[in-house]
C-alpha atoms as a PDB file:
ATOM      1  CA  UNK A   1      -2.263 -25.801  -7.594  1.00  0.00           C
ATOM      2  CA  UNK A   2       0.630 -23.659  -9.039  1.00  0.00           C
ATOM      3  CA  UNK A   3      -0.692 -21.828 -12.532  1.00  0.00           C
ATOM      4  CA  UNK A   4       1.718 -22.115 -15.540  1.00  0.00           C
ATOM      5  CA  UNK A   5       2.299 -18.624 -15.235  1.00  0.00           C
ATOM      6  CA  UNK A   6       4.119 -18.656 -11.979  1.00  0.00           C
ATOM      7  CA  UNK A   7       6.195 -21.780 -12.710  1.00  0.00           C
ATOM      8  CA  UNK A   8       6.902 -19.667 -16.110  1.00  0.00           C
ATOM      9  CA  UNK A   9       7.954 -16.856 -13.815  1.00  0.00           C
ATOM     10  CA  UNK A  10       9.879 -19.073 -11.263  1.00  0.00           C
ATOM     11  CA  UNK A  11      11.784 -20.088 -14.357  1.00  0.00           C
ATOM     12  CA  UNK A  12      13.122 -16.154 -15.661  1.00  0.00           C
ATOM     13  CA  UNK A  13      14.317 -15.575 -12.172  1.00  0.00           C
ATOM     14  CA  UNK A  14      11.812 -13.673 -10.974  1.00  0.00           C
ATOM     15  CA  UNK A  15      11.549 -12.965  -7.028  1.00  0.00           C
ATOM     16  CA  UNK A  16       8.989 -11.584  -4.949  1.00  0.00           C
ATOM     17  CA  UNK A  17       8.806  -7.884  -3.695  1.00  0.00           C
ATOM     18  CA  UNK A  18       8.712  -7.108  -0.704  1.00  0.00           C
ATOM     19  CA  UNK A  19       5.861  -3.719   0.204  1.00  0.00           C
ATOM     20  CA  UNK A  20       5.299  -1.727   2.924  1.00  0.00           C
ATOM     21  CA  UNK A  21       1.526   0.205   3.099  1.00  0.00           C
ATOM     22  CA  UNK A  22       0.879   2.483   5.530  1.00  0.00           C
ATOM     23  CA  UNK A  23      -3.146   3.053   7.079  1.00  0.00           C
ATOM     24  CA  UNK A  24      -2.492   6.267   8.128  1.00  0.00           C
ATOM     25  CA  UNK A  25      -5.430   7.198  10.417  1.00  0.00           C
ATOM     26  CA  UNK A  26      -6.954  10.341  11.540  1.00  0.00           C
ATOM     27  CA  UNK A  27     -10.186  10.203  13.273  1.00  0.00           C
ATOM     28  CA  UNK A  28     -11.923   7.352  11.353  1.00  0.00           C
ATOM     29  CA  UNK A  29     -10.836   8.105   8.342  1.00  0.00           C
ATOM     30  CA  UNK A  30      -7.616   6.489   6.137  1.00  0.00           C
ATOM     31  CA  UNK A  31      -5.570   8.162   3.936  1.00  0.00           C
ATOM     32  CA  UNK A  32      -5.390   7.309   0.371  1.00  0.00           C
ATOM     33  CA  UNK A  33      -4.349   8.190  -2.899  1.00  0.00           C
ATOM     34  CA  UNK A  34      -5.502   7.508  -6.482  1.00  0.00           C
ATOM     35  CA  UNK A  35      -2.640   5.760  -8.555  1.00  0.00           C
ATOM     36  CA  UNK A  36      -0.819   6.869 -11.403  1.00  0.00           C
ATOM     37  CA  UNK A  37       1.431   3.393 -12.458  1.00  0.00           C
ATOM     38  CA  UNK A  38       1.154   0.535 -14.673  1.00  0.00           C
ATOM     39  CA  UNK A  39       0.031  -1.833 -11.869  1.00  0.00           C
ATOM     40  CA  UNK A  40      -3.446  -0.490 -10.604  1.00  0.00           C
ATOM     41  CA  UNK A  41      -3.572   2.627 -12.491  1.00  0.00           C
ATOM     42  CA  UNK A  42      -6.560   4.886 -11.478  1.00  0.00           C
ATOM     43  CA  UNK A  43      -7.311   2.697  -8.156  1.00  0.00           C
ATOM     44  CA  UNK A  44      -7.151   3.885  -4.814  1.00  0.00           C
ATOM     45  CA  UNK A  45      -4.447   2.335  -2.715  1.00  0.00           C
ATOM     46  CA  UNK A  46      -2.604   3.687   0.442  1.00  0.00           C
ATOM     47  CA  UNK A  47       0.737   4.844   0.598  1.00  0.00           C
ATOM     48  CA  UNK A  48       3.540   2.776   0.606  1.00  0.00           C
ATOM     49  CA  UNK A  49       6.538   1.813  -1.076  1.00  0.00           C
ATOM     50  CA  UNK A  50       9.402  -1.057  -1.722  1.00  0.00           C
ATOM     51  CA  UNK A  51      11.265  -2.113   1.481  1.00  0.00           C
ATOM     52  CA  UNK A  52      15.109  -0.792   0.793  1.00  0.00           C
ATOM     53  CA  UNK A  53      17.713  -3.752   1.860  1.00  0.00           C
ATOM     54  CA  UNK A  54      18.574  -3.028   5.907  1.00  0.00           C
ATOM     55  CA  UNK A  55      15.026  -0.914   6.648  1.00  0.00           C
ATOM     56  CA  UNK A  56      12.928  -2.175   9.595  1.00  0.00           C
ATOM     57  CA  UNK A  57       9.034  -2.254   8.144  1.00  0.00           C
ATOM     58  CA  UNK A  58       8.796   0.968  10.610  1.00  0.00           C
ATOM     59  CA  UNK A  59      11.654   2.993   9.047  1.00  0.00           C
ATOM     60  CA  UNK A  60      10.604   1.977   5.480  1.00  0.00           C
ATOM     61  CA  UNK A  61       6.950   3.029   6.403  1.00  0.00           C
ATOM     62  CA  UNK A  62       8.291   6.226   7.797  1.00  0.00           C
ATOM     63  CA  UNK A  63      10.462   6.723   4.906  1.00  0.00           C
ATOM     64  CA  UNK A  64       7.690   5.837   2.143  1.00  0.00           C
ATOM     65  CA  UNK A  65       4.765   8.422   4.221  1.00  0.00           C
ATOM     66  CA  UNK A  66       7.341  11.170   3.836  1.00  0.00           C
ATOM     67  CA  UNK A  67       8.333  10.814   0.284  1.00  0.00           C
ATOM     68  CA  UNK A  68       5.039  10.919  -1.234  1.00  0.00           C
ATOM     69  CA  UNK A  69       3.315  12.687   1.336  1.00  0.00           C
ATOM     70  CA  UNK A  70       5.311  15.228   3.190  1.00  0.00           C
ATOM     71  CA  UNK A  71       3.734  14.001   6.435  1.00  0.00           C
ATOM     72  CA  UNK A  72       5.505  12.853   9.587  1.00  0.00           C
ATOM     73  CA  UNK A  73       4.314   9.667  11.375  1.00  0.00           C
ATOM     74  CA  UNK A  74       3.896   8.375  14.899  1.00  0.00           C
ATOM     75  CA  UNK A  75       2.667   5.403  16.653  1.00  0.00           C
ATOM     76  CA  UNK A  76       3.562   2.345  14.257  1.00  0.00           C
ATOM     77  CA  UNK A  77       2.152  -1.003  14.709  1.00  0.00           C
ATOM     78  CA  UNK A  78       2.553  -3.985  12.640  1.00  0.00           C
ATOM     79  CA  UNK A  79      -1.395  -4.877  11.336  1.00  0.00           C
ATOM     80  CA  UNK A  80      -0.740  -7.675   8.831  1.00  0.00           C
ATOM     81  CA  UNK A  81       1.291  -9.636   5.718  1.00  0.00           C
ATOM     82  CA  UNK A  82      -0.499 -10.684   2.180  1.00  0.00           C
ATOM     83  CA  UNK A  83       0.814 -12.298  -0.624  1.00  0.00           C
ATOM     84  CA  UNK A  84      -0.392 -10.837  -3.612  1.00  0.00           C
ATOM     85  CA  UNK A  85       0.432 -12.204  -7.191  1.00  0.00           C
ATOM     86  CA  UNK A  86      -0.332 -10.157 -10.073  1.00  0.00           C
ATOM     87  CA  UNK A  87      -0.948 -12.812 -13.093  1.00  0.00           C
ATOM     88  CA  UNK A  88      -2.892 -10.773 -16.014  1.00  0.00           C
ATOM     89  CA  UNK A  89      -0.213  -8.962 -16.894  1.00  0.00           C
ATOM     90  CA  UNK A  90       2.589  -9.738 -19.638  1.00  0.00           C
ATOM     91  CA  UNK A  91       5.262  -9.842 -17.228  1.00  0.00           C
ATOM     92  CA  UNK A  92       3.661 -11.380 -13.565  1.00  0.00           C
ATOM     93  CA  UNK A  93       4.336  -9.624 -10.388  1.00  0.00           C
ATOM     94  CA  UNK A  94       4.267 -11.274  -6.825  1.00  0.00           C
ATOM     95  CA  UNK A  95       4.149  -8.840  -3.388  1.00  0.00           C
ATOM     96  CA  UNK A  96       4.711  -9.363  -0.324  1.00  0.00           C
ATOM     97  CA  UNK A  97       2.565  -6.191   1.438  1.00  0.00           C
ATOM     98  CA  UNK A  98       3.057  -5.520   5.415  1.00  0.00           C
ATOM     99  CA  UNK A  99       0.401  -3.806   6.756  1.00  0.00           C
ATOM    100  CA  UNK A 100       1.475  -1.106   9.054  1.00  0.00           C
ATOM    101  CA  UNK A 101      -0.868   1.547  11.170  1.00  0.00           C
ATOM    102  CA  UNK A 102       0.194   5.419  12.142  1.00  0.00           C
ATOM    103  CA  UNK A 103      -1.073   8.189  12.886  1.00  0.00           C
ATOM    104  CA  UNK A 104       0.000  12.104  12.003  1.00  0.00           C
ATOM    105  CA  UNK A 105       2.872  13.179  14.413  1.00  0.00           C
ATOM    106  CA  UNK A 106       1.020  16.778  14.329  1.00  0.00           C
ATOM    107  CA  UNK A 107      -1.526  18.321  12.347  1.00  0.00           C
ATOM    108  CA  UNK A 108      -0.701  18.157   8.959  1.00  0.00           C
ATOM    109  CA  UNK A 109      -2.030  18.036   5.408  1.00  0.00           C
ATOM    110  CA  UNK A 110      -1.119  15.617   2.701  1.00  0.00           C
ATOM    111  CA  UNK A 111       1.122  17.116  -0.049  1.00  0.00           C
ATOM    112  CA  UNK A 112       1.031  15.492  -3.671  1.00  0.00           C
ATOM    113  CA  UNK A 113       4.733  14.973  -3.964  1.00  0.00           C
ATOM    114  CA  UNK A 114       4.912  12.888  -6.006  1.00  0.00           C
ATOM    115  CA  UNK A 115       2.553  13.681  -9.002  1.00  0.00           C
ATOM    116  CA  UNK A 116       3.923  11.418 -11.669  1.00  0.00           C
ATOM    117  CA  UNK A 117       2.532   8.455  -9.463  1.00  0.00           C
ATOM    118  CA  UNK A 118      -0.460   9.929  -7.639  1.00  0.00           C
ATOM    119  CA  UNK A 119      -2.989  11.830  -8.595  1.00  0.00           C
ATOM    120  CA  UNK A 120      -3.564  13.571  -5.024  1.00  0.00           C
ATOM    121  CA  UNK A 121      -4.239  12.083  -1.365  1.00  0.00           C
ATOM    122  CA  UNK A 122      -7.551  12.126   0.138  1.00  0.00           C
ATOM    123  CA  UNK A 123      -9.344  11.209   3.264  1.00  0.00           C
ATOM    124  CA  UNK A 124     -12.158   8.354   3.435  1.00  0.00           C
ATOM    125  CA  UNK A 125     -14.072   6.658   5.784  1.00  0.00           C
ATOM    126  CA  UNK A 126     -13.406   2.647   6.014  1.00  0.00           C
ATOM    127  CA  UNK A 127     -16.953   2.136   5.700  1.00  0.00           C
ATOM    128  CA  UNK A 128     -17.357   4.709   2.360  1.00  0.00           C
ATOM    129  CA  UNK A 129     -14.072   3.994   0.680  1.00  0.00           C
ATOM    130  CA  UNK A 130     -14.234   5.800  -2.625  1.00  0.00           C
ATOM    131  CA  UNK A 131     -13.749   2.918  -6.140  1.00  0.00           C
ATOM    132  CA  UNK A 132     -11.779   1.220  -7.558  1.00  0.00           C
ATOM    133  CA  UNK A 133      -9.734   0.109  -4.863  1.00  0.00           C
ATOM    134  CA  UNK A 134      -6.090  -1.164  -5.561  1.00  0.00           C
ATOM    135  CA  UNK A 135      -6.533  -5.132  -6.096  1.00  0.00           C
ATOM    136  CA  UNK A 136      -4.468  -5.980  -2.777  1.00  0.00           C
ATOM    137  CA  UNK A 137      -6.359  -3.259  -0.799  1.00  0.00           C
ATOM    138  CA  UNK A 138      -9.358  -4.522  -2.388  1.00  0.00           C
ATOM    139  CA  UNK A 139      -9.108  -8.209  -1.454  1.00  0.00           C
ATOM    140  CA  UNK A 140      -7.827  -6.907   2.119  1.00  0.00           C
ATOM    141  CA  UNK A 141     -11.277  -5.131   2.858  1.00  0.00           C
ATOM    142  CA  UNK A 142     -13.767  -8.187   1.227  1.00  0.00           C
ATOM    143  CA  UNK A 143     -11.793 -10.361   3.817  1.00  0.00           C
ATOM    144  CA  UNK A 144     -12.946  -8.182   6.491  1.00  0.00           C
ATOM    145  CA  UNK A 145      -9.459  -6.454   6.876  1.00  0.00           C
ATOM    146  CA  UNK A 146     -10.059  -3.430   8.910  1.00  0.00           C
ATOM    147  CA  UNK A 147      -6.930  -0.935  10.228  1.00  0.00           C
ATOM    148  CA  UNK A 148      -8.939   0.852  13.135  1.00  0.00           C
ATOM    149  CA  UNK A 149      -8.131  -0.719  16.726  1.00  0.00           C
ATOM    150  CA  UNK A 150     -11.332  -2.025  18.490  1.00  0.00           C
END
């Protein structure tokens, strides 16, 4: 059933966006970073960014890692795709998240670069990930969503 929100949305013009989140691995723990934005603020969420028009999901991921990390990436597999509406707020969102997996291209250590919209980067275990999650990341892990290879 389509809420009233979404056909109000469909109505302004409004298009999805289109995500791409990085699980950046080391050992068997994920990277992640506490959230300083109007969507999620103060939730843990991993890095990632808007898809730019032409990127591949790898270069954007690449691209995305390196802006607000400093850290070079390697090894790039596709994991997943969600669709993720965003409804409480006063103007609705819709994303479309890719999932992507990598792993450092050396050793490295996470650099806040980008301190207006994180609040630092961290390493957690999947099974001891710290709270409040980022909604989408959130949902991801309750369905059983988990980014280490068997």
């Amino acid at each position: 059933m389509v809420n009233e929100t979404v056909v109000e949305a469909a109505m302004l013009g409004k298009v999805p966006k289109v995500v791409v989140v990085v699980c950046l691995l080391r050992g068997n723990k994920v990277l992640l970073g506490r959230r300083r934005s109007s969507l999620g603020d103060s939730t843990f969420s991993l890095p990632g960014g808007h898809l730019e028009f032409g990127e591949s999901f790898e270069e954007c991921a690449t691209r995305e890692v390196k802006e607000e990390t400093g850290l070079d990436i390697e090894k790039l597999e596709f994991l997943t795709v969600t669709n993720n509406m965003f409804l409480d707020k006063a103007e609705p969102y819709q994303y479309v998240v890719i999932s992507m997996r990598a792993v450092l291209a050396d050793h490295q250590q996470p650099q806040n670069i980008e301190p207006d919209f994180c609040d630092g980067w961290g390493w957690y275990e999947w099974g001891n990930l710290p709270k409040p999650l980022f909604s989408p990341l959130e949902k991801a892990v309750q369905a059983g969503f988990n980014p280490f290879p068997f």
